[in-house]
N, C-alpha and C. Protein backbone atom coordinates (compact mmCIF):
# COMPACT_ATOMS: atom_id res chain seq x y z
N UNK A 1 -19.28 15.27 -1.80
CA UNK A 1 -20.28 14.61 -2.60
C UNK A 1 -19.76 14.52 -4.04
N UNK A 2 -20.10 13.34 -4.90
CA UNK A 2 -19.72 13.21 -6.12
C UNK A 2 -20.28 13.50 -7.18
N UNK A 3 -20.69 14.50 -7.71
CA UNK A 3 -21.35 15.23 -8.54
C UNK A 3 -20.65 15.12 -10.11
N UNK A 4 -21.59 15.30 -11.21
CA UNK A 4 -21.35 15.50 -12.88
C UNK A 4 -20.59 14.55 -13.62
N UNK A 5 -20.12 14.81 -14.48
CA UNK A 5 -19.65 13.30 -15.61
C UNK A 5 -18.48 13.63 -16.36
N UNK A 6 -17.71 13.11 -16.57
CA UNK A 6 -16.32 13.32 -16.96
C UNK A 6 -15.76 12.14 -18.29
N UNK A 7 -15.19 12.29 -19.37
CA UNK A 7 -14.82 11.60 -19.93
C UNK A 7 -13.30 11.75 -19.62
N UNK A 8 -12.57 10.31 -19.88
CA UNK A 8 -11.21 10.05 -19.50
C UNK A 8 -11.07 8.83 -20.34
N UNK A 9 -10.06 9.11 -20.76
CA UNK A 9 -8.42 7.42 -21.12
C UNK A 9 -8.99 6.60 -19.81
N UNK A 10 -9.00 5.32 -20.47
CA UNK A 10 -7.75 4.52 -19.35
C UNK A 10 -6.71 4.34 -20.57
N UNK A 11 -5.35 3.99 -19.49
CA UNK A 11 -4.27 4.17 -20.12
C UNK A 11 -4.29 2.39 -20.41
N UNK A 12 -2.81 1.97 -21.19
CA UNK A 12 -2.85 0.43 -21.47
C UNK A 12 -2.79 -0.11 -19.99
N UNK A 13 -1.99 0.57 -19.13
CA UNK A 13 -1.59 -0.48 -17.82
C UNK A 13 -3.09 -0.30 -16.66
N UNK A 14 -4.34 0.72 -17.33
CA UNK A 14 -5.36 0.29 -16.54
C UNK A 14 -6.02 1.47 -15.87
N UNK A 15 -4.64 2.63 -16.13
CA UNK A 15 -4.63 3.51 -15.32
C UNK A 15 -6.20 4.61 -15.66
N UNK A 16 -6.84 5.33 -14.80
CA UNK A 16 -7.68 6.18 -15.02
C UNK A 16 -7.30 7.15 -14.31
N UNK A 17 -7.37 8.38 -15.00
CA UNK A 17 -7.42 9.48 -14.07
C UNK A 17 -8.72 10.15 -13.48
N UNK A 18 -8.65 10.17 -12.57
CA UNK A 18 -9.61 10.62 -11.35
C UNK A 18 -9.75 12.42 -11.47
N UNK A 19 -11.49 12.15 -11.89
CA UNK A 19 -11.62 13.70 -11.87
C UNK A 19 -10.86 14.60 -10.71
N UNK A 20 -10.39 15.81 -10.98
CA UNK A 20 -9.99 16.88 -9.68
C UNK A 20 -10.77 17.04 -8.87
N UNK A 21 -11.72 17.34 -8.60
CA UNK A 21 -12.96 17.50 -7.52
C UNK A 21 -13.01 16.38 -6.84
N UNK A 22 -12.95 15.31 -6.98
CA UNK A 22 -13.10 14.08 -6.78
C UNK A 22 -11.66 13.23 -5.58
N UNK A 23 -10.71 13.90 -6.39
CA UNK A 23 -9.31 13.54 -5.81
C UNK A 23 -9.54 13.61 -4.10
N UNK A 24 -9.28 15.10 -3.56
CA UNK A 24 -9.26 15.47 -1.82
C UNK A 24 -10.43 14.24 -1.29
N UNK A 25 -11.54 13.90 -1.86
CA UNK A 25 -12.53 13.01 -1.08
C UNK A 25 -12.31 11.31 -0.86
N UNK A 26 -11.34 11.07 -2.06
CA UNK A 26 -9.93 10.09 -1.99
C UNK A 26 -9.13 9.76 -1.03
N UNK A 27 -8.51 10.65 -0.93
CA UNK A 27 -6.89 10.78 0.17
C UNK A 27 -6.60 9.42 0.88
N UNK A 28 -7.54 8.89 1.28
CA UNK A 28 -7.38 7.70 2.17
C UNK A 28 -7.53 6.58 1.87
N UNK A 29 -7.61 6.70 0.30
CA UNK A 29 -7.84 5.36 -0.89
C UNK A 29 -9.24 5.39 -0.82
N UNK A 30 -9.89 4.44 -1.73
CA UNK A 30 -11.22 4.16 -2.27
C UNK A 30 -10.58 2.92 -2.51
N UNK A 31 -12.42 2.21 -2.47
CA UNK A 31 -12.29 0.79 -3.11
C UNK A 31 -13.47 0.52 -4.36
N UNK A 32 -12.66 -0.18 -5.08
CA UNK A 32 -13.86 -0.17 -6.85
C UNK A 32 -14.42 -1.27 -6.33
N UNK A 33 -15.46 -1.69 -7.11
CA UNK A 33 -16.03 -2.93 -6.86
C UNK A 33 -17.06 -3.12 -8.21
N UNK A 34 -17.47 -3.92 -8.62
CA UNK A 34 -18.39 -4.14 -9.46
C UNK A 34 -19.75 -3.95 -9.53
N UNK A 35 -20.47 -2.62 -10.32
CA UNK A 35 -21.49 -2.27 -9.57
C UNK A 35 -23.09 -3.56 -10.55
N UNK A 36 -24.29 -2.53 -10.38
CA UNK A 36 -25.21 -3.53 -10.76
C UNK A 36 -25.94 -3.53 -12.22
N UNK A 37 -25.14 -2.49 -13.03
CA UNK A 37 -25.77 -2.57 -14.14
C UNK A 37 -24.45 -2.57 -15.73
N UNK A 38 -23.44 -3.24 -15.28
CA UNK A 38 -22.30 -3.25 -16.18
C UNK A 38 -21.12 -2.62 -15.78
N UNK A 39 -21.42 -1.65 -14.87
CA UNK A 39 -20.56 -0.63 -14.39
C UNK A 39 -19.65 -1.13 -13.32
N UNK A 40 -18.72 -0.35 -12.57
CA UNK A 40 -17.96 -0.32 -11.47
C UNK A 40 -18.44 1.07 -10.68
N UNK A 41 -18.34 0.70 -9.46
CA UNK A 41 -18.70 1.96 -8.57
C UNK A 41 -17.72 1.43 -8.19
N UNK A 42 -17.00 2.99 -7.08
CA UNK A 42 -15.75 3.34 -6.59
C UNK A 42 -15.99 3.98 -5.20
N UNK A 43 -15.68 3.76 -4.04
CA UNK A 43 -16.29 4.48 -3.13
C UNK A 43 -15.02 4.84 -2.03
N UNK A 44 -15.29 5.92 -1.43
CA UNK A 44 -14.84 6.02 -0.81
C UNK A 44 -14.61 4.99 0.76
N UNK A 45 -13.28 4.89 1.27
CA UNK A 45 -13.28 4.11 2.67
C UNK A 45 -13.93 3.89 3.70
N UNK A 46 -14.55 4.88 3.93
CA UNK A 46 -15.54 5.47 5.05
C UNK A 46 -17.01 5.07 4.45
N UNK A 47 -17.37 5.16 3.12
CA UNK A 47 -18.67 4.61 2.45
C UNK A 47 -18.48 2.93 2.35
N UNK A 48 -17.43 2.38 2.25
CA UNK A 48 -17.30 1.21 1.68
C UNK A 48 -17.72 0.28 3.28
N UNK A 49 -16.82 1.24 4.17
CA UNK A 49 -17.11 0.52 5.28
C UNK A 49 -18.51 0.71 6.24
N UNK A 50 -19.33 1.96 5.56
CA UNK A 50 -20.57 1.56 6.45
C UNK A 50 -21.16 0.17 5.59
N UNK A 51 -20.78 0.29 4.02
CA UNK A 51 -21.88 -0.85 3.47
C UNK A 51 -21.18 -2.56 4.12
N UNK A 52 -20.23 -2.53 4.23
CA UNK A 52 -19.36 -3.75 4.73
C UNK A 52 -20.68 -4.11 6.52
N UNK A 53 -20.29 -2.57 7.07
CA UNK A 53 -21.26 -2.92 8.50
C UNK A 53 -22.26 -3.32 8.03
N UNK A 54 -23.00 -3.13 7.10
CA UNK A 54 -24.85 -3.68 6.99
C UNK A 54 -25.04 -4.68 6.04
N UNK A 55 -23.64 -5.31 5.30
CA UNK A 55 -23.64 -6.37 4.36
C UNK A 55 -23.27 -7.71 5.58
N UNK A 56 -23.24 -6.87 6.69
CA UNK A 56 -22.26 -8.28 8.12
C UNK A 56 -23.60 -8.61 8.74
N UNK A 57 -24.56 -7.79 8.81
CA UNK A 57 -25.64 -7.73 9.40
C UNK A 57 -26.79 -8.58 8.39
N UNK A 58 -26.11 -9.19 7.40
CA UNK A 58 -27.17 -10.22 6.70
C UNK A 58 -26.82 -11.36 7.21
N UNK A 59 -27.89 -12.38 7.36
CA UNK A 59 -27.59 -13.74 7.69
C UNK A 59 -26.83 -14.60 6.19
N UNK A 60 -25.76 -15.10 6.58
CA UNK A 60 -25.36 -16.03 5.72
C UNK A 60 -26.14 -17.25 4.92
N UNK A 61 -27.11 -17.07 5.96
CA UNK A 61 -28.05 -18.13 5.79
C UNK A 61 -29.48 -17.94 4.35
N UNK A 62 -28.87 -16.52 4.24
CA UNK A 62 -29.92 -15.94 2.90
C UNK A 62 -29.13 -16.14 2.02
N UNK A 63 -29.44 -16.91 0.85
CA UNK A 63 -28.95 -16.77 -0.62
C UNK A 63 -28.86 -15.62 -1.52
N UNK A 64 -29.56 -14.68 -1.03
CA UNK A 64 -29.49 -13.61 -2.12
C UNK A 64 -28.26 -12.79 -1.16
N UNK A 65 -28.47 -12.72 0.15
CA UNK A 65 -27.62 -12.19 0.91
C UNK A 65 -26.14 -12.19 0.00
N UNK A 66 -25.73 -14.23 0.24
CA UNK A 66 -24.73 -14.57 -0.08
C UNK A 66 -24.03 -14.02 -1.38
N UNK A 67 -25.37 -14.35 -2.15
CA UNK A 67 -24.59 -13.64 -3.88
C UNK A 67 -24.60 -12.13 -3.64
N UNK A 68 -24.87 -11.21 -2.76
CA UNK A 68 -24.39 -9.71 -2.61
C UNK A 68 -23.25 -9.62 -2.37
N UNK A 69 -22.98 -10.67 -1.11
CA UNK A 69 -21.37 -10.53 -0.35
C UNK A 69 -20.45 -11.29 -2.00
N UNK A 70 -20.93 -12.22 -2.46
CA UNK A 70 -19.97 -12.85 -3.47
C UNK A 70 -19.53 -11.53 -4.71
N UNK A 71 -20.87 -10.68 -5.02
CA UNK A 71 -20.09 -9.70 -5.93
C UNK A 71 -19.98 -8.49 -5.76
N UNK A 72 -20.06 -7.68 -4.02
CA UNK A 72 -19.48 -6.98 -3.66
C UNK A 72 -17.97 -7.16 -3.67
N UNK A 73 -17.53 -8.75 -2.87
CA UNK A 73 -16.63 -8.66 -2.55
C UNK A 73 -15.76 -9.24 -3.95
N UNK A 74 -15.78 -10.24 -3.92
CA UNK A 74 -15.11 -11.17 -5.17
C UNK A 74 -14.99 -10.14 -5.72
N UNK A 75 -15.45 -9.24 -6.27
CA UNK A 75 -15.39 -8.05 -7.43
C UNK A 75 -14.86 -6.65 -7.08
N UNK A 76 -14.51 -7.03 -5.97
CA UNK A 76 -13.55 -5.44 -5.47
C UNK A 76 -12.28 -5.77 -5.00
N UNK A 77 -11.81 -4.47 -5.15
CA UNK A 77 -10.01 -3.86 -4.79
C UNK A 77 -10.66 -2.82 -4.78
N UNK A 78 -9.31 -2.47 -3.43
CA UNK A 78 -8.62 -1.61 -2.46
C UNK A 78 -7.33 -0.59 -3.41
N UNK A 79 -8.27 0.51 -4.17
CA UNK A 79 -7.14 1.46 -4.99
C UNK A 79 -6.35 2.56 -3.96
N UNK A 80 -5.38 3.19 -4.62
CA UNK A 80 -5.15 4.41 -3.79
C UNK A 80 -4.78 5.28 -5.68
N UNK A 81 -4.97 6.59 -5.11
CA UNK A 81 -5.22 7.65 -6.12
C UNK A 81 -3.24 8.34 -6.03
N UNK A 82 -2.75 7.37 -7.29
CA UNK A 82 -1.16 8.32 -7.42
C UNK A 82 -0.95 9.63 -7.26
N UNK A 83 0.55 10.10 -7.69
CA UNK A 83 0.51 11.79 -7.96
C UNK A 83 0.23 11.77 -9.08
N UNK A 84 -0.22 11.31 -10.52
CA UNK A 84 -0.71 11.94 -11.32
C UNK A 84 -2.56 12.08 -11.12
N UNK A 85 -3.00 11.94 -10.01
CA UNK A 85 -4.20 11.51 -9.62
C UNK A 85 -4.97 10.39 -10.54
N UNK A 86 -4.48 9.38 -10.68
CA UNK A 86 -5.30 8.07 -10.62
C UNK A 86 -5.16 7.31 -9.81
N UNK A 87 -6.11 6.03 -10.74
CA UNK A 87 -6.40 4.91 -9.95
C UNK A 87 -5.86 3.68 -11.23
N UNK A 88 -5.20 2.51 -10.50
CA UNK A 88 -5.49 1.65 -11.32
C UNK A 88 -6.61 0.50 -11.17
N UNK A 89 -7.26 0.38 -12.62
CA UNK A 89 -8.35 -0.59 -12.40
C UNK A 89 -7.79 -2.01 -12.71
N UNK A 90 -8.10 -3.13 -11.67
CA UNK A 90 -7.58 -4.03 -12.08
C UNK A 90 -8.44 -4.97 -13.83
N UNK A 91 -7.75 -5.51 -14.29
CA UNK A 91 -8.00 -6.50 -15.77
C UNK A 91 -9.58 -6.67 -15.28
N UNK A 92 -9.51 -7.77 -14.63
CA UNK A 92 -11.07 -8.00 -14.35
C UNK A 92 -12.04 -7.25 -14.58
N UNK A 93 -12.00 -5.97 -13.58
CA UNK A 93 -12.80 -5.24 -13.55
C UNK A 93 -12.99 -5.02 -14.84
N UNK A 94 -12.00 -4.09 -15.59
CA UNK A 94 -11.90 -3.41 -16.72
C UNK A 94 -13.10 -4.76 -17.61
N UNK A 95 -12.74 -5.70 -17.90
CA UNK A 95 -13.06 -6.14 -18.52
C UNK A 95 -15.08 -6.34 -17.69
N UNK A 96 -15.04 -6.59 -16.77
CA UNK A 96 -16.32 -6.29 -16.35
C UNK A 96 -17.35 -5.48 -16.62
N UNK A 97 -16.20 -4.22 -16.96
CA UNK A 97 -16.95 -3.04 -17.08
C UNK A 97 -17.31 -2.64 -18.93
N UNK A 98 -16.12 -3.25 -19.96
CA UNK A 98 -16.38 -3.18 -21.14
C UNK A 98 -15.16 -1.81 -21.16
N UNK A 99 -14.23 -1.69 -20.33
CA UNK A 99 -13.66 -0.34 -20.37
C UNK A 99 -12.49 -1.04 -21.20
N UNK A 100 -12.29 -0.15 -22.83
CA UNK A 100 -11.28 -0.34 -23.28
C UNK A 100 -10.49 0.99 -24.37
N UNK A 101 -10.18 1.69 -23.13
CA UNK A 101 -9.52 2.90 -23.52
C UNK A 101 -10.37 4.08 -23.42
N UNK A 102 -11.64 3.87 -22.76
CA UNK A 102 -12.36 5.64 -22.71
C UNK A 102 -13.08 4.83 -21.28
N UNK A 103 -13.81 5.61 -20.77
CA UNK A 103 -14.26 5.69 -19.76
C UNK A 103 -15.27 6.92 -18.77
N UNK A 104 -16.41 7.19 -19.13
CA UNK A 104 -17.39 7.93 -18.30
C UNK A 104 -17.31 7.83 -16.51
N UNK A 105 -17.16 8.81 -16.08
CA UNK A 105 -16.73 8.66 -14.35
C UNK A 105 -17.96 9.84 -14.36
N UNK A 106 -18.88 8.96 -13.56
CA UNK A 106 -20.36 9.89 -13.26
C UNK A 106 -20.54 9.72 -11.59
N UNK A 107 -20.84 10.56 -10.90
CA UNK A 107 -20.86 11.24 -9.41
C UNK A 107 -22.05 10.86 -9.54
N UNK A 108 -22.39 10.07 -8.00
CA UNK A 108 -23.85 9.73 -7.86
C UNK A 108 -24.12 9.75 -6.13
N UNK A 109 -23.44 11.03 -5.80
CA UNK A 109 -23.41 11.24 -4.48
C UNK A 109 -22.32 10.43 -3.59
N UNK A 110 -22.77 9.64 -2.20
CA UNK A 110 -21.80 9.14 -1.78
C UNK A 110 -20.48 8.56 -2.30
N UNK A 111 -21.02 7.85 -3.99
CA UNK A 111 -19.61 7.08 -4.88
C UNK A 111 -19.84 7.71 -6.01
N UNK A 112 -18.88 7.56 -6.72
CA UNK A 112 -19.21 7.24 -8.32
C UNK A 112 -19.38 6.07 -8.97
N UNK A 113 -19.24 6.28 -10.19
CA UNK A 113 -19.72 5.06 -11.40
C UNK A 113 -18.82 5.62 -12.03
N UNK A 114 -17.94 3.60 -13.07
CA UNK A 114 -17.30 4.27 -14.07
C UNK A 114 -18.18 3.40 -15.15
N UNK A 115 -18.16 4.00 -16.01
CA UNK A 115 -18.94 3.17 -16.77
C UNK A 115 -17.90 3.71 -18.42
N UNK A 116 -18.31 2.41 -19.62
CA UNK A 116 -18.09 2.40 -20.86
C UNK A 116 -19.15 3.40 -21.46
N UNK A 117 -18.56 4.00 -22.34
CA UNK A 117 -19.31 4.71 -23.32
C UNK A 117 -20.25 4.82 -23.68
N UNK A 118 -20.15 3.55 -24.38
CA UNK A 118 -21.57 3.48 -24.71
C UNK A 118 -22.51 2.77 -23.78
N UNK A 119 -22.21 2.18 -22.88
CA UNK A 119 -22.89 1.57 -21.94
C UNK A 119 -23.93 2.89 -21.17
N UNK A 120 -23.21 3.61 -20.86
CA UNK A 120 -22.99 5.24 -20.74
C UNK A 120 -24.24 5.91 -21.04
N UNK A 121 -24.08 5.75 -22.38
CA UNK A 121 -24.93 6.21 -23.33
C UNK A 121 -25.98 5.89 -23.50
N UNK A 122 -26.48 4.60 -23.13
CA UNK A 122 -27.86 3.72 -22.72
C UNK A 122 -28.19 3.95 -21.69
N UNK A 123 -27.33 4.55 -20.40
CA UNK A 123 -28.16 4.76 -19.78
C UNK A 123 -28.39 6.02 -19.28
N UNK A 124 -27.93 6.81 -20.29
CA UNK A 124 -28.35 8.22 -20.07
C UNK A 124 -29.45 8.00 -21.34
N UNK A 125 -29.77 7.73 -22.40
CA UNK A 125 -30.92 7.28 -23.32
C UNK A 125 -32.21 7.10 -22.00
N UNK A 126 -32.09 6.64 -20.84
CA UNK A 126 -33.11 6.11 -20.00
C UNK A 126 -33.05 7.35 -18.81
N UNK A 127 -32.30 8.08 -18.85
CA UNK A 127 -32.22 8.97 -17.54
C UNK A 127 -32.85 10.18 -18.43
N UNK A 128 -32.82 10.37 -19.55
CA UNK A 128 -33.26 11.77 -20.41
C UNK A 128 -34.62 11.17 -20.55
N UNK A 129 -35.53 10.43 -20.53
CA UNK A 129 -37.09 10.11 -20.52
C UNK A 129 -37.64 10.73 -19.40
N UNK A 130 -38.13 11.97 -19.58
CA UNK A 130 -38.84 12.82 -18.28
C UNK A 130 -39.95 12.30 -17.93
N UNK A 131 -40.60 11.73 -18.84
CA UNK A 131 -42.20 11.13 -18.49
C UNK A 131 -41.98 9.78 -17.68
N UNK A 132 -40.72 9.31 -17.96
CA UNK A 132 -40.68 8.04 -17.09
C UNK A 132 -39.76 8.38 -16.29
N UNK A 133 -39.56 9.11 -16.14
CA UNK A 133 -38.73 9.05 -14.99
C UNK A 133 -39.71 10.07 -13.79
N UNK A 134 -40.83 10.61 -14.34
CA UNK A 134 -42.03 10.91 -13.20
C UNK A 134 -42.70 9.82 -12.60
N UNK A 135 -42.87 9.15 -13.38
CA UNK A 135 -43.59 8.17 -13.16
C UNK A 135 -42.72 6.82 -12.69
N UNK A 136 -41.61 6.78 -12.62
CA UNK A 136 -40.66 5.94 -12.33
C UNK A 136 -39.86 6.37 -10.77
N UNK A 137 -40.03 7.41 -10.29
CA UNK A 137 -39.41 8.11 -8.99
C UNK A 137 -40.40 8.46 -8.31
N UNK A 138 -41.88 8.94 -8.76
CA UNK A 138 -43.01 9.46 -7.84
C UNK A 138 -42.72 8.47 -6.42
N UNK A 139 -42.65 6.90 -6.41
CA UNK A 139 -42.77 6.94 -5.07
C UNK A 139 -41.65 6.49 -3.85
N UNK A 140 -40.28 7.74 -4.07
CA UNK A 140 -39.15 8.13 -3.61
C UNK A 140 -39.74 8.93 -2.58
N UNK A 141 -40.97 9.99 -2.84
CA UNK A 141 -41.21 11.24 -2.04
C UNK A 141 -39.85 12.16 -1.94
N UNK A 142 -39.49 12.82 -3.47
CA UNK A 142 -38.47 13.24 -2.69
C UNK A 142 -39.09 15.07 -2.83
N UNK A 143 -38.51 15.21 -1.95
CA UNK A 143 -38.86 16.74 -0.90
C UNK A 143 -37.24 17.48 -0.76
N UNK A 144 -37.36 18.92 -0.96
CA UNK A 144 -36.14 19.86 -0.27
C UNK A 144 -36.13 20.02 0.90
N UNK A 145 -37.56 19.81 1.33
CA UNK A 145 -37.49 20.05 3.03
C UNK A 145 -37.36 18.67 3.98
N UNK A 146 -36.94 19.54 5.07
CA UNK A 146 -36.14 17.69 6.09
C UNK A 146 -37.57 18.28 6.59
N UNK A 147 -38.23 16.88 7.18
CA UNK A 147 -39.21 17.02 7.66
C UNK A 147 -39.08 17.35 9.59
């Protein structure tokens, strides 16, 4: 699981280094893709490919469908994690993401998020509001116990 928040470089050629904890859940490459609020999410192979099974299972015939598959896909690469443990992000992305030389890598369970700084920073400004975020999650039901 991808847990806590990390600041990192990217280097000029793109490169990010990949938290340590993070690396072993890698091994078999990850794929970035462009996530939904400025960011890039990064997921592992095995995550990328259940969402691929239930993104096949939309009819083509839905428009909103279509623009999911257009910026899931159009907006992702297939990384693998070097021996200095990174990844390179391709231009696009980077520039998608506003990443120009720092970079927040936040664990959000199955993937992460890389997100810009300050982008970052806005939306932890919205995740630190306790009153709204009671009132913004109440109807998740979330529970410790499996029912």
């Amino acid at each position: 699981m991808f847990l806590g928040q990390y600041q990192h470089n990217v280097d000029s050629k793109g490169r990010l280094t990949i938290p340590v904890r993070y690396r072993d859940m890698l091994a078999d490459g990850a794929y970035v893709t462009q996530g939904f609020e400025g960011n890039l999410m990064v997921m592992t192979v095995s995550a990328f490919g259940m969402i691929t099974k239930r993104v096949k299972q939309m009819s083509i015939t839905d428009p909103k469908a279509r623009l999911l598959r257009r910026l899931f896909y159009s907006n992702g690469e297939r990384v693998d994690v070097d021996k200095a443990g990174r990844i390179l992000i391709p231009q696009f992305l980077r520039n998608t993401a506003g990443l120009n030389g720092e970079a927040v890598v936040v664990g959000v369970g199955d993937y992460f998020e890389i997100w810009s700084p300050e982008a970052w920073a806005d939306q932890a400004t919205i995740l630190e509001d306790a009153d709204s975020n009671a009132e913004r999650f109440i109807a998740f039901d979330i529970t410790s116990e499996i029912p």
